[in-house]
Protein backbone atom coordinates (compact mmCIF):
# COMPACT_ATOMS: atom_id res chain seq x y z
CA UNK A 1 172.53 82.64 53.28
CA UNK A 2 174.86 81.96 50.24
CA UNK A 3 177.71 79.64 50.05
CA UNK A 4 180.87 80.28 48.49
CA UNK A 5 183.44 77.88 46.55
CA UNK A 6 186.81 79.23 46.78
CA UNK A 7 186.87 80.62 43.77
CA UNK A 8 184.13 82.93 44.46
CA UNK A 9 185.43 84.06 47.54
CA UNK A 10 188.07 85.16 46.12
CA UNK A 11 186.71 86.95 43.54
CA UNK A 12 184.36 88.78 46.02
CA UNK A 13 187.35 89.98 47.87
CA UNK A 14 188.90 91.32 44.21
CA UNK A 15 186.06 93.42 44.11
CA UNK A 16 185.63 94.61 47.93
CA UNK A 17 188.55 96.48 46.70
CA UNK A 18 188.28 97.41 43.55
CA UNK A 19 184.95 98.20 43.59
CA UNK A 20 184.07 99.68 47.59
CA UNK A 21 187.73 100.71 48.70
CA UNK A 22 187.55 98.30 51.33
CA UNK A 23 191.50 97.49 51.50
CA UNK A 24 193.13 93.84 51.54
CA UNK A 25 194.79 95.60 54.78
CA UNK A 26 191.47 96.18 56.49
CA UNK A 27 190.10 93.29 55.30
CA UNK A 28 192.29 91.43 57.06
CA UNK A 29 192.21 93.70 59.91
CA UNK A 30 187.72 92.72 60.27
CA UNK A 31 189.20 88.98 59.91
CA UNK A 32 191.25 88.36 62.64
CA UNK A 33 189.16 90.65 64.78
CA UNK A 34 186.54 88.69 64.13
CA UNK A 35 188.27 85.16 64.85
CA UNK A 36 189.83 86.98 68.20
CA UNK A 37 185.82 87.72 69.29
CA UNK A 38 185.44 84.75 69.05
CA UNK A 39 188.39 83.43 71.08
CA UNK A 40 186.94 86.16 73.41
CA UNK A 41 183.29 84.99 73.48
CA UNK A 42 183.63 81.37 73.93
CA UNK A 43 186.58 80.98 75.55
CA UNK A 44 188.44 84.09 77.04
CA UNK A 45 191.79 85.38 76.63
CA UNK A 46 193.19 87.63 79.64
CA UNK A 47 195.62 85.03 81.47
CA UNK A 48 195.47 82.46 79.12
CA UNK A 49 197.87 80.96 76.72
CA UNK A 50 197.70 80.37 73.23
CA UNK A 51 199.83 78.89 70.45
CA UNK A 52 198.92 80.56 67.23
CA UNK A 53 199.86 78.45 63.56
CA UNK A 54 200.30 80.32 60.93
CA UNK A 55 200.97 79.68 57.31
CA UNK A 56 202.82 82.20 54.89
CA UNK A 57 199.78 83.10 53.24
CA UNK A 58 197.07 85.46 53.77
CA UNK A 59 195.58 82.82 56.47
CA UNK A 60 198.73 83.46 57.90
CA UNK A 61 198.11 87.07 58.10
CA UNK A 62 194.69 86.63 59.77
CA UNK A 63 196.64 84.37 62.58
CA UNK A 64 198.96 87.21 63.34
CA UNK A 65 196.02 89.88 63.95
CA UNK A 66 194.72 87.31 66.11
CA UNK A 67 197.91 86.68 68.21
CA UNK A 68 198.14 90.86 68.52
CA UNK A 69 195.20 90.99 69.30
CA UNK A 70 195.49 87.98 72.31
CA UNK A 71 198.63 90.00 73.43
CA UNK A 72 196.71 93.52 73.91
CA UNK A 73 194.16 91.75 75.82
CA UNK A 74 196.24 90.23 78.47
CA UNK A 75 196.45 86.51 77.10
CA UNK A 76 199.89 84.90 76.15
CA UNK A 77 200.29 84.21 72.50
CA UNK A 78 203.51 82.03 70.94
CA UNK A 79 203.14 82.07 67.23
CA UNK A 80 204.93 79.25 65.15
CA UNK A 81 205.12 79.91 61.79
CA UNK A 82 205.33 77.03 58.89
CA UNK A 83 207.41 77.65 55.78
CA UNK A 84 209.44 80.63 54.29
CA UNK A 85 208.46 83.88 55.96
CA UNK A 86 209.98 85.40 52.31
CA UNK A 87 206.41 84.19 50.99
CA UNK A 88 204.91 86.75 52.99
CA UNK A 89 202.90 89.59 50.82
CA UNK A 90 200.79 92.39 51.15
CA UNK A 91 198.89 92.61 54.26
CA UNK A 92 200.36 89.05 55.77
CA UNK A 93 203.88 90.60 55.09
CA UNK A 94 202.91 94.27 56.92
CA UNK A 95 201.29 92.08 60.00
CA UNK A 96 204.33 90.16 60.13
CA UNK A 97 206.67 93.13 60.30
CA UNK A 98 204.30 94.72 63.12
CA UNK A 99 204.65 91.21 64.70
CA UNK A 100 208.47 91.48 64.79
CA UNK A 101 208.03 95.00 66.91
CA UNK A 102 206.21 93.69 69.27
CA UNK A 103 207.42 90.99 72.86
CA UNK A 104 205.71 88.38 70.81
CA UNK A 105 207.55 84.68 71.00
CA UNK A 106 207.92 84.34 66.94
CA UNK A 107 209.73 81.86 65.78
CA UNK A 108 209.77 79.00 62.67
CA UNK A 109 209.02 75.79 63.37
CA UNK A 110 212.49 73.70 63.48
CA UNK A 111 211.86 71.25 66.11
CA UNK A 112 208.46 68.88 66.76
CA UNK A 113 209.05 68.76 70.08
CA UNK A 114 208.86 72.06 70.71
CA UNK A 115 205.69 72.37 69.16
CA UNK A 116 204.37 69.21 71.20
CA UNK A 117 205.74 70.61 74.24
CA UNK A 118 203.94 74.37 73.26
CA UNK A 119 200.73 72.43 72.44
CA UNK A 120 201.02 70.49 75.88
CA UNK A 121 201.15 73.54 77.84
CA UNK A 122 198.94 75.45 76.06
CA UNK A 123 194.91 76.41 77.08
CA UNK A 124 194.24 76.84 73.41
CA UNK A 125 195.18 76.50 69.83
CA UNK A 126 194.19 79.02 66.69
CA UNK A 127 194.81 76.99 63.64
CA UNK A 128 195.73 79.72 60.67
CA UNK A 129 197.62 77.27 58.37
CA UNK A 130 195.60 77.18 55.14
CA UNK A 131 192.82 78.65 54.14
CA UNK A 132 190.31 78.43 51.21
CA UNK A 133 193.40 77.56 48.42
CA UNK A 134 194.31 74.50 49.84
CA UNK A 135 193.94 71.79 46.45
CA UNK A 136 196.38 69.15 47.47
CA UNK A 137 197.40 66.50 50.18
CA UNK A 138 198.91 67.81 53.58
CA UNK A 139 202.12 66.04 54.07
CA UNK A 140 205.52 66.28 56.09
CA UNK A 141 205.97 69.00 58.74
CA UNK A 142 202.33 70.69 58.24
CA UNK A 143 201.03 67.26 58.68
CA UNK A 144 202.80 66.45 61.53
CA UNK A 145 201.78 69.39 63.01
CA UNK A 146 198.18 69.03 62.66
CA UNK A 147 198.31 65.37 64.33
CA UNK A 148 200.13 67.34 67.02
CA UNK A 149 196.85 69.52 66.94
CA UNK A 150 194.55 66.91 67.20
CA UNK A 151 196.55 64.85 70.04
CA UNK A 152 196.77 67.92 72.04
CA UNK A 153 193.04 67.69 72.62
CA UNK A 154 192.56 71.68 73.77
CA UNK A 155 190.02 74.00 72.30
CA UNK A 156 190.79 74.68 68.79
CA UNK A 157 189.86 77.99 66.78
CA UNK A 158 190.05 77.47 63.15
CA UNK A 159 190.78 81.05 60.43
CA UNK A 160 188.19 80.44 57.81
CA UNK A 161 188.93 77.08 57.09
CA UNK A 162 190.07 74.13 59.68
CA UNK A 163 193.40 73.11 57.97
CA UNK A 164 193.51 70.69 55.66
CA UNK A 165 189.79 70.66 55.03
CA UNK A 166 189.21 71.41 51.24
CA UNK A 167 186.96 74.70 51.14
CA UNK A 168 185.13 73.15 47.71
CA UNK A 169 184.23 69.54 48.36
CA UNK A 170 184.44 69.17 52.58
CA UNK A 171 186.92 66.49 51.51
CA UNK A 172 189.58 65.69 54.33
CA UNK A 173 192.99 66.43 52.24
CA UNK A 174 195.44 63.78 53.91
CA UNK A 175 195.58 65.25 57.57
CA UNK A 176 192.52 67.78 58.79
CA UNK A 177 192.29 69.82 62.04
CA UNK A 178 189.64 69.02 63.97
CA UNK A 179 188.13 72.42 65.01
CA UNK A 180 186.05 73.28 68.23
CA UNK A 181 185.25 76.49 66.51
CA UNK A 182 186.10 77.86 62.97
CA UNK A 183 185.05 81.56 62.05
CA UNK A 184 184.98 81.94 58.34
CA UNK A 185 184.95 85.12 56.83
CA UNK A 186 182.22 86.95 53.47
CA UNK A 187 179.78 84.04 53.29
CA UNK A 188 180.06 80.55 54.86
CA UNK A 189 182.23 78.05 52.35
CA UNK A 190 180.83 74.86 50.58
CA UNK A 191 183.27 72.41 52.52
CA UNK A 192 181.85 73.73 55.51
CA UNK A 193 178.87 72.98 55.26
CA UNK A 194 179.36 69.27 53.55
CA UNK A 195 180.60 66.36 55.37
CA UNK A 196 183.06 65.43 56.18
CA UNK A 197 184.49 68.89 56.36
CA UNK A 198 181.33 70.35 58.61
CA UNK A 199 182.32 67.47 61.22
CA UNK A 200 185.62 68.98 61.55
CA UNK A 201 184.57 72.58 61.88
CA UNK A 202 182.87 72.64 65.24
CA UNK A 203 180.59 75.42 66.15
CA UNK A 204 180.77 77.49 62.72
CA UNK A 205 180.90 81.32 63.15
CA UNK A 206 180.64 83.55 60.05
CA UNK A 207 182.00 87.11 59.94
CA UNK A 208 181.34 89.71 56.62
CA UNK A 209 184.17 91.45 57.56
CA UNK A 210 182.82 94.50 55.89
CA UNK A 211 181.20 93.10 53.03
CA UNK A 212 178.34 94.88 51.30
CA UNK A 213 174.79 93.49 51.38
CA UNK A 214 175.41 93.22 47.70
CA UNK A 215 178.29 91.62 47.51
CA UNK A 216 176.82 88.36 50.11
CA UNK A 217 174.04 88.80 47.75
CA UNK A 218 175.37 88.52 44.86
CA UNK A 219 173.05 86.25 42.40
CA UNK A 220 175.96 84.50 40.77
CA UNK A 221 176.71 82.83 43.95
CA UNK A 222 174.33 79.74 43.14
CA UNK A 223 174.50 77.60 46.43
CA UNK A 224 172.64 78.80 49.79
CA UNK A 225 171.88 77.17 52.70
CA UNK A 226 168.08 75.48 52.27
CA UNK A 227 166.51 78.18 55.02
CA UNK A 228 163.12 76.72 55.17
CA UNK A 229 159.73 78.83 53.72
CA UNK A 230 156.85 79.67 55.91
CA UNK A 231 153.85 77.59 55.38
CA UNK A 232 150.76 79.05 54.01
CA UNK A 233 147.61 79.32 55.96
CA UNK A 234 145.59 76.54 56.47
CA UNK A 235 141.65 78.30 56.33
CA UNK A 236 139.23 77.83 58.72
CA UNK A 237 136.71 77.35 55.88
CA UNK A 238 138.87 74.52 53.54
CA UNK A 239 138.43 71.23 52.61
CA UNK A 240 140.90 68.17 51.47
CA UNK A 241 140.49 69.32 47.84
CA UNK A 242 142.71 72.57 48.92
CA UNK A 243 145.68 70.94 50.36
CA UNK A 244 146.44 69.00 46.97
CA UNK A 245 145.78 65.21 45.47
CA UNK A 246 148.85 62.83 45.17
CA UNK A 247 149.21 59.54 43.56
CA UNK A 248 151.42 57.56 44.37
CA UNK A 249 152.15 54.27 42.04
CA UNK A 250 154.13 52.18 44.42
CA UNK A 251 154.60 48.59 46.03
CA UNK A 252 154.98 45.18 45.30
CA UNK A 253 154.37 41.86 47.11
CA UNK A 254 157.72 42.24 48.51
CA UNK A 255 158.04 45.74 49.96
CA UNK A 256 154.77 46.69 51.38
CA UNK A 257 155.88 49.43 53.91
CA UNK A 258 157.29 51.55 51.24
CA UNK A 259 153.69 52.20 49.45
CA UNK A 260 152.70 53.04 52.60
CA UNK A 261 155.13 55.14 54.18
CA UNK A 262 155.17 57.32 50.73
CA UNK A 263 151.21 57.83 50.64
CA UNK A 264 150.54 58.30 54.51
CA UNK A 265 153.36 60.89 54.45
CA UNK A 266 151.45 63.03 52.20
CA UNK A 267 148.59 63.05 54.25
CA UNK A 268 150.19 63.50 58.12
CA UNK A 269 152.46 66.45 56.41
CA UNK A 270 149.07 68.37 55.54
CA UNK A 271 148.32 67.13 51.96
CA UNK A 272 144.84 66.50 51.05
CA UNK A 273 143.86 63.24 49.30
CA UNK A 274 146.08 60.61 48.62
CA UNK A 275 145.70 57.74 46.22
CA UNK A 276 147.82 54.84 46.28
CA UNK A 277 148.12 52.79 43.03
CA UNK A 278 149.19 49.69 44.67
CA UNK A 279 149.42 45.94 43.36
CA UNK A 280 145.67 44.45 43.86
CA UNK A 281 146.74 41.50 45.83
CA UNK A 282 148.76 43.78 48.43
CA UNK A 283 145.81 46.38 48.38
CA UNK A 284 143.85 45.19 51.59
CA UNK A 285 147.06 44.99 53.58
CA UNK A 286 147.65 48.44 52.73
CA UNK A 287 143.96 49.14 53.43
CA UNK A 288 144.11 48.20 57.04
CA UNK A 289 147.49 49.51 57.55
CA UNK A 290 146.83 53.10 56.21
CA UNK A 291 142.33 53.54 56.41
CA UNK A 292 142.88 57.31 55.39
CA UNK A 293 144.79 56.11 51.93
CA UNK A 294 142.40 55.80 49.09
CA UNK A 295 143.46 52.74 47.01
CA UNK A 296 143.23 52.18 43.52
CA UNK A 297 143.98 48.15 42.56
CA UNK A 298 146.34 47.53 39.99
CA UNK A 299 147.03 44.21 37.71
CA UNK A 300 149.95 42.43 38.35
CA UNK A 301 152.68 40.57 37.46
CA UNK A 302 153.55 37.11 38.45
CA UNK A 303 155.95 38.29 40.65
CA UNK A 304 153.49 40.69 42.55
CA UNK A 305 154.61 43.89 40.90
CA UNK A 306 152.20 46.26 38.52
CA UNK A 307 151.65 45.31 35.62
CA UNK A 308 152.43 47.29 32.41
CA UNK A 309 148.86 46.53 30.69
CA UNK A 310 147.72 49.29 34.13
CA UNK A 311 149.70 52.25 32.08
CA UNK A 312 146.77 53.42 30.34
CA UNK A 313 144.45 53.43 33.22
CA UNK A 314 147.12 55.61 35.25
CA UNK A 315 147.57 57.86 32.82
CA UNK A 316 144.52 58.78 32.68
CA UNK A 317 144.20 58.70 36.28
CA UNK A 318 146.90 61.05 36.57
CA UNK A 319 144.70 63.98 35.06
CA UNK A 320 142.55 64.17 38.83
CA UNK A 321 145.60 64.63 40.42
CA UNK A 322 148.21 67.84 41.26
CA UNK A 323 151.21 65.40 41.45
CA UNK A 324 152.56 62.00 40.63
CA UNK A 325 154.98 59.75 42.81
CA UNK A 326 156.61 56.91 40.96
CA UNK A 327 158.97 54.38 42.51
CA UNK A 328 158.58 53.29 46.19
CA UNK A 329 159.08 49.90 46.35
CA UNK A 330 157.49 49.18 42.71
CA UNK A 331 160.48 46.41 42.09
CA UNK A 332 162.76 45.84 39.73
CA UNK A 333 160.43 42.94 37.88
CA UNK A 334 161.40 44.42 33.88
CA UNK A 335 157.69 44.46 32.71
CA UNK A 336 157.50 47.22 35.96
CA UNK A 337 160.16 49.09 35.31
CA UNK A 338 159.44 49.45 31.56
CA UNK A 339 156.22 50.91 32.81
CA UNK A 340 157.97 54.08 34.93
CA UNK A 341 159.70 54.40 31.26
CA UNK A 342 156.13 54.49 29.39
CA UNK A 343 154.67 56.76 31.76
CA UNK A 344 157.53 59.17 32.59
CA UNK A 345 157.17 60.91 29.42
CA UNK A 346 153.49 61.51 28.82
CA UNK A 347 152.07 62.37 32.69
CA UNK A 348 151.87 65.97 32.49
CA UNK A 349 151.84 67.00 36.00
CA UNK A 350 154.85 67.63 38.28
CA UNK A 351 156.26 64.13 38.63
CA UNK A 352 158.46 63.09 41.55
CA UNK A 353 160.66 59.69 40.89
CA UNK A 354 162.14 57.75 43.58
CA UNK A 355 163.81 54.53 44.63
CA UNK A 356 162.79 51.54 42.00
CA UNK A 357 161.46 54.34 40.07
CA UNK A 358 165.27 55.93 39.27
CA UNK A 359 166.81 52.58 38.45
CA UNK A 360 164.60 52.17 35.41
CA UNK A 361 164.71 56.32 34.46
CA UNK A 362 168.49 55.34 34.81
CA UNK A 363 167.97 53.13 31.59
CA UNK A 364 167.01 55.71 29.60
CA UNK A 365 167.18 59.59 30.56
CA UNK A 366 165.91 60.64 27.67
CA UNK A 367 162.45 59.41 29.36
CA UNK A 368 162.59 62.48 31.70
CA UNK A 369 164.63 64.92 29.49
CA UNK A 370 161.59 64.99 26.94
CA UNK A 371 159.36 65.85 29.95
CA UNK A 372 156.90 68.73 29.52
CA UNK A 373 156.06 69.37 33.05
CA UNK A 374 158.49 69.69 36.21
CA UNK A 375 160.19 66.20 37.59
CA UNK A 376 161.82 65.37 40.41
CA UNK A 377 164.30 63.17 41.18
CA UNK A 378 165.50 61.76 45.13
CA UNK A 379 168.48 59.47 44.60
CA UNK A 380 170.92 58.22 47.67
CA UNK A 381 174.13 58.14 45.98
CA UNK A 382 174.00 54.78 44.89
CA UNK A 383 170.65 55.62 42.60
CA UNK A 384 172.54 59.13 41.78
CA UNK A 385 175.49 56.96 40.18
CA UNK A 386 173.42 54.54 38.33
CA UNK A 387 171.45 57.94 36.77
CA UNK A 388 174.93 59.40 35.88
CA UNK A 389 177.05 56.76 34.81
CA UNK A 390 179.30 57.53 37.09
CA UNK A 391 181.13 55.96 40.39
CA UNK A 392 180.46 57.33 43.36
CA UNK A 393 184.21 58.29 44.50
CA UNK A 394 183.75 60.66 41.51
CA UNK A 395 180.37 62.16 42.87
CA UNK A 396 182.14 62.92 45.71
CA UNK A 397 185.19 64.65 44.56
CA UNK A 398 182.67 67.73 44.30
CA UNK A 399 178.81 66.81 44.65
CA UNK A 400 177.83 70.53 44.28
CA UNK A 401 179.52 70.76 40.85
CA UNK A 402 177.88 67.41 39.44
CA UNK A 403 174.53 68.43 40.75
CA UNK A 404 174.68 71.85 39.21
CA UNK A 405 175.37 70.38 35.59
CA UNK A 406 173.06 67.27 36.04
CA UNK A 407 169.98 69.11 37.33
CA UNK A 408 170.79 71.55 34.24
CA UNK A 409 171.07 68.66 31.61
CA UNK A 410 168.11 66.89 32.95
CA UNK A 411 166.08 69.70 33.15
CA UNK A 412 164.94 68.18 36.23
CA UNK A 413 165.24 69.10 40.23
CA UNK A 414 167.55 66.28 41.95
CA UNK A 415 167.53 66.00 45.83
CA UNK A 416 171.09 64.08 46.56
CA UNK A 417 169.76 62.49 49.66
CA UNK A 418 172.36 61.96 52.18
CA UNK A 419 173.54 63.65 55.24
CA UNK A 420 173.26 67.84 55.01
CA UNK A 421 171.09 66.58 51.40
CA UNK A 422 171.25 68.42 48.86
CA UNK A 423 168.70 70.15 46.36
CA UNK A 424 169.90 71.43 42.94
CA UNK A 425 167.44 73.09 40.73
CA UNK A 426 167.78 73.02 36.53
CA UNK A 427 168.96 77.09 37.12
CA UNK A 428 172.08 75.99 38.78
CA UNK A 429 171.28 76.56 42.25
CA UNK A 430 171.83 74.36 44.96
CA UNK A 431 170.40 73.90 48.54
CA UNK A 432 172.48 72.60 51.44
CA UNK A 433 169.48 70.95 54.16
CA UNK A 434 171.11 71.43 57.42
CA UNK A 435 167.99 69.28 59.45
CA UNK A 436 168.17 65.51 59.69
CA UNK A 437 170.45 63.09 61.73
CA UNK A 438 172.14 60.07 61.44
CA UNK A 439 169.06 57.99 62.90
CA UNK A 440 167.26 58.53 59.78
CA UNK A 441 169.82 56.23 57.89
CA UNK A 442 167.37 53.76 57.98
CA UNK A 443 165.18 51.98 56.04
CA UNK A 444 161.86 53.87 54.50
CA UNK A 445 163.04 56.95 55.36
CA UNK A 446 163.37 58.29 51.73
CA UNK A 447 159.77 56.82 50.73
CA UNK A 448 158.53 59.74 54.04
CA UNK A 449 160.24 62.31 52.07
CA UNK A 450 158.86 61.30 48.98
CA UNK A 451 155.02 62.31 50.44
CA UNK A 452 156.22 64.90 52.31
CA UNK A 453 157.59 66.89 49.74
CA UNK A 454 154.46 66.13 47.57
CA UNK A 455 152.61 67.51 50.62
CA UNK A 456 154.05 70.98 50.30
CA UNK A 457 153.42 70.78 46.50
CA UNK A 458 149.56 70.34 47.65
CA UNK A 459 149.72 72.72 50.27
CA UNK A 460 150.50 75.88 47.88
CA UNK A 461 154.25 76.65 47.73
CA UNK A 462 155.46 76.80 44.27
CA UNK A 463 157.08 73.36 43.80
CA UNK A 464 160.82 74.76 44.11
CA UNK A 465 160.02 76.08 47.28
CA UNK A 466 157.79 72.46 48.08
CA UNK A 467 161.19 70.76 47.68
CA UNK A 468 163.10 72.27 49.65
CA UNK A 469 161.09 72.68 52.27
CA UNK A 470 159.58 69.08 52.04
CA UNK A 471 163.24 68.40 52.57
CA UNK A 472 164.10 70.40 55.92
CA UNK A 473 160.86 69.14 57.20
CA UNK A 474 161.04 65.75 57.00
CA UNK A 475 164.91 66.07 58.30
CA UNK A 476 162.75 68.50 61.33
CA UNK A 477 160.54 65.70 61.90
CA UNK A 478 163.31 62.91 62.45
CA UNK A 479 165.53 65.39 64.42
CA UNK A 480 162.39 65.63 66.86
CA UNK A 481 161.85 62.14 66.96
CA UNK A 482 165.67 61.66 68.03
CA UNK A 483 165.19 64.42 70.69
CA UNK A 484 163.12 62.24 72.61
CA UNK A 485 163.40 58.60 71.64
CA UNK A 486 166.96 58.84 70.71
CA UNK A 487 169.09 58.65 67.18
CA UNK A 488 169.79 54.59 67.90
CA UNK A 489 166.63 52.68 66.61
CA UNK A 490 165.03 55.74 64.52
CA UNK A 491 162.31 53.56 62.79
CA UNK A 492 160.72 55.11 59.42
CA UNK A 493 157.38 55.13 60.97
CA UNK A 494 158.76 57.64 63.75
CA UNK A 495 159.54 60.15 61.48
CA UNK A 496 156.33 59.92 59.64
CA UNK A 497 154.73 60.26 62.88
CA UNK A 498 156.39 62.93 64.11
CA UNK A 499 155.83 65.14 60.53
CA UNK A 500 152.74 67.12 62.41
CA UNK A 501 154.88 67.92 65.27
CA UNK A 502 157.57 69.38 62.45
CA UNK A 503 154.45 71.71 60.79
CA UNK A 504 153.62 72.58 63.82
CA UNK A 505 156.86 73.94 65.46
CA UNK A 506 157.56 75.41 62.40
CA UNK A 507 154.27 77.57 62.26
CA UNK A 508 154.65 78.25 65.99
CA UNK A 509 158.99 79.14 65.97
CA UNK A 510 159.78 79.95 62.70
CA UNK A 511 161.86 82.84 63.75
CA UNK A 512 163.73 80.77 66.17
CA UNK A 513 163.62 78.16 63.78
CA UNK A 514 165.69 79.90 61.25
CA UNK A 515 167.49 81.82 63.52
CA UNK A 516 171.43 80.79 62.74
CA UNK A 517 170.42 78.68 59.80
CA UNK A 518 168.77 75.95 62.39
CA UNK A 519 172.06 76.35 64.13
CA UNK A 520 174.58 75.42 62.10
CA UNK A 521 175.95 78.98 61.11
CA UNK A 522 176.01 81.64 63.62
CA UNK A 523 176.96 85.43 62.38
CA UNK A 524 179.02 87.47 64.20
């Protein structure tokens, strides 16, 4: 499913009437219909009461349908109304002046205690303040108002967006209603799905309120939700050499379980043969850690990291092999790191850098931007500011944005790990992963990506689609792990071990795998 910025949205409501017919009167209409089936589905209305905050804008509007619609159904609905009722236009202003025919309490808001008292004696809240415009801090009476929200503690539905909540970034903008449901309306929004904006929606329903298939399809809408790809076949008549060789050149004498994680992972998420290009004197450890890993001893340095005079052995190493992996736990020794810089240009297979591996690609991009064959690139933030130059507070003020134009001016596919990671693609498009739990914020995790991902690359899919799907499954595999041991204590090793569970629940249940976008967006 595609994922709108606000802009967007708006522009594919401009042409749901200009191009279908499809009024801004009955678009509003399908929108609060849809947010009052909601109401109706998950909570009930006939009997109960509601207090019903609406803005002056079109938001607004949606809130009012709502509330007429609560009132025809047998519920009680008092609707407070924040700022000049003057700003009303189009189809807010028409539903307003239906609202004023009707025994509807209306009124503006002019005391706080009457809203706390409304709030208190309430069974539930819709929250139709702001909606997808919302580009600065919520302060004064709308602020207050939202606390009053929040401290009420009763089942909140939020109109498109929970207020306060930018649509774009997911940023919290000063004061944010904390949603137990939010129905948003054409195509799910970007701050919806990114946190901390998809912790305040609750469950997140999405209506198309009469859009056209080809309108929520539109190919100009660059962001989607990362819905995972089926596998391919595994034949009964194969052998290792069909699932793909990886090497991995990882390790050091000071982080041994990252080599390890990183090459086993490609082998327990269905890849073939992996080699591991590992510092000789750590080699037997790794040996008798990981039996299945073939290893390939490397000269070191005197600090127990590999050794530049190795880079023309790897190289042409590299030629047996469908895919390089450069960077788990190789250190940050110089002689190393100007090694990732030698070889990053001339390997010409698909070439996935990660951890120690960024920091000294962050030296010099123009290592990876000269690239002839595909690269990859997995930074946490941290790694994503060193490659940009840039602090993190400014990543954040809109990661989809700065992906799109790094990924372009790299030329190279960047997964932003992180919670809901993302992956952005050199075209401009951009993935939101909706698998994966806090548990996994642990050490090691990233280096099980790095071989699962390279796993999908040997299984078949076209390395796009390996990404992305490497991605979901290796969030699958932790959020399996935390199902039965629990999110507290989530070790590295447990998600490696539960990758085969992941490919195989995902063979078995892919339908109800990707049923409601692995549950985080349900259509109505």
């Amino acid at each position: 499913m595609r994922v709108c910025s606000s802009e967007e949205i708006r522009n594919l409501d401009r042409r749901a009437v200009e191009k279908f017919g499809i009024t801004e009167d009955l678009l509003m209409e399908n929108a609060g219909n849809a947010a009052y089936f909601v109401v109706l589905k998950e909570f009930g209305v006939e009997g109960k009461r509601f207090v019903v905050f609406c803005g002056v804008g079109n938001n607004g509007g949606d809130g009012l349908v709502v509330a007429r619609r609560i009132h025809s159904s047998g519920g009680e609905a008092t609707v407070f109304i924040l700022g000049d009722e003057g700003r009303f236009k189009g189809a807010a202003k028409k539903n307003r002046e239906i609202m004023a025919k009707m025994p509807i309490e209306t009124r503006n808001i002019t005391s706080l205690e009457r809203v706390r008292s409304a709030v208190f004696h309430s069974d539930a809240i819709v929250d139709a303040i702001f909606g997808t415009g919302l580009a600065r801090n919520v302060e004064g009476l709308h602020g207050d108002v939202i606390r009053f929200i929040n401290e009420g503690k009763k089942p909140v539905f939020s109109i498109d967006t929970p207020s306060g909540i930018n649509a774009d970034t997911g940023n919290v903008m000063g004061d944010a209603v904390k949603a137990t449901y939010t129905v948003t309306f054409g195509l799910p929004k970007r701050g919806l799905l990114l946190y901390p904006g998809y912790d305040y929606c609750g469950k997140l329903y999405v209506s198309h309120i009469s859009y056209p298939v080809t309108l929520r399809n539109d190919e100009s809408i660059k962001t989607q939700i990362n819905d995972p790809s089926p596998l391919p076949e595994r034949k009964r008549d194969s052998h290792k050499g069909d699932y793909g060789k990886a090497l991995f050149i990882a390790g050091s004498s000071n982080y041994m379980g990252a080599p390890y994680l990183s090459a086993l992972s490609f082998l327990k998420a269905g890849g073939g043969l992996s080699y591991l290009a590992a510092p000789k004197s750590i080699s037997p450890f790794l040996a008798n850690k990981g039996s299945e890993l073939v290893l390939l001893p490397q000269e070191e340095t005197e600090t127990g990291s590999v050794a530049l005079k190795n880079a023309e052995r790897l190289l042409e190493f590299t030629e047996q092999v469908d895919i390089v992996i450069m960077g788990p736990g190789l250190s940050l020794h110089e002689e190393t790191q100007q090694l990732v810089r030698d070889l990053a240009p001339r390997i010409q297979k698909p070439l996935l850098i990660d951890g120690d591996g960024i920091t000294a690609t962050a030296k010099d991009l123009s290592k990876i931007e000269t690239r002839t064959s595909e690269t990859i690139l997995t930074p946490h933030l941290g790694e994503m500011s060193r490659l940009a130059k840039l602090r993190t507070e400014k990543i954040l003020d809109d990661k989809i944005s700065f992906l799109q134009k790094f990924a372009q001016e790299q030329r190279a596919i960047t997964v932003l790990k992180g919670a809901h990671t993302l992956v952005a693609y050199p075209d401009g498009s951009v993935f939101i992963n909706m698998s994966g739990n806090p548990g996994m914020a642990t050490a090691g995790s990233g280096d099980v990506l790095t071989g699962t991902v390279a796993a999908m690359y040997g299984q078949g899919l076209p390395l796009p689609e390996a990404v992305r799907t490497g991605v979901f499954l290796h969030g699958f595999a932790g959020d399996l792990a935390a199902r039965e041991i629990g999110e507290d204590g989530l070790t590295a090793q447990d998600v490696l071990d539960y990758l085969p569970r992941a490919l195989s629940d995902h063979r078995a249940n892919f339908g109800e795998i990707t049923a409601n976008h692995y549950d985080s967006v349900f259509t109505i």
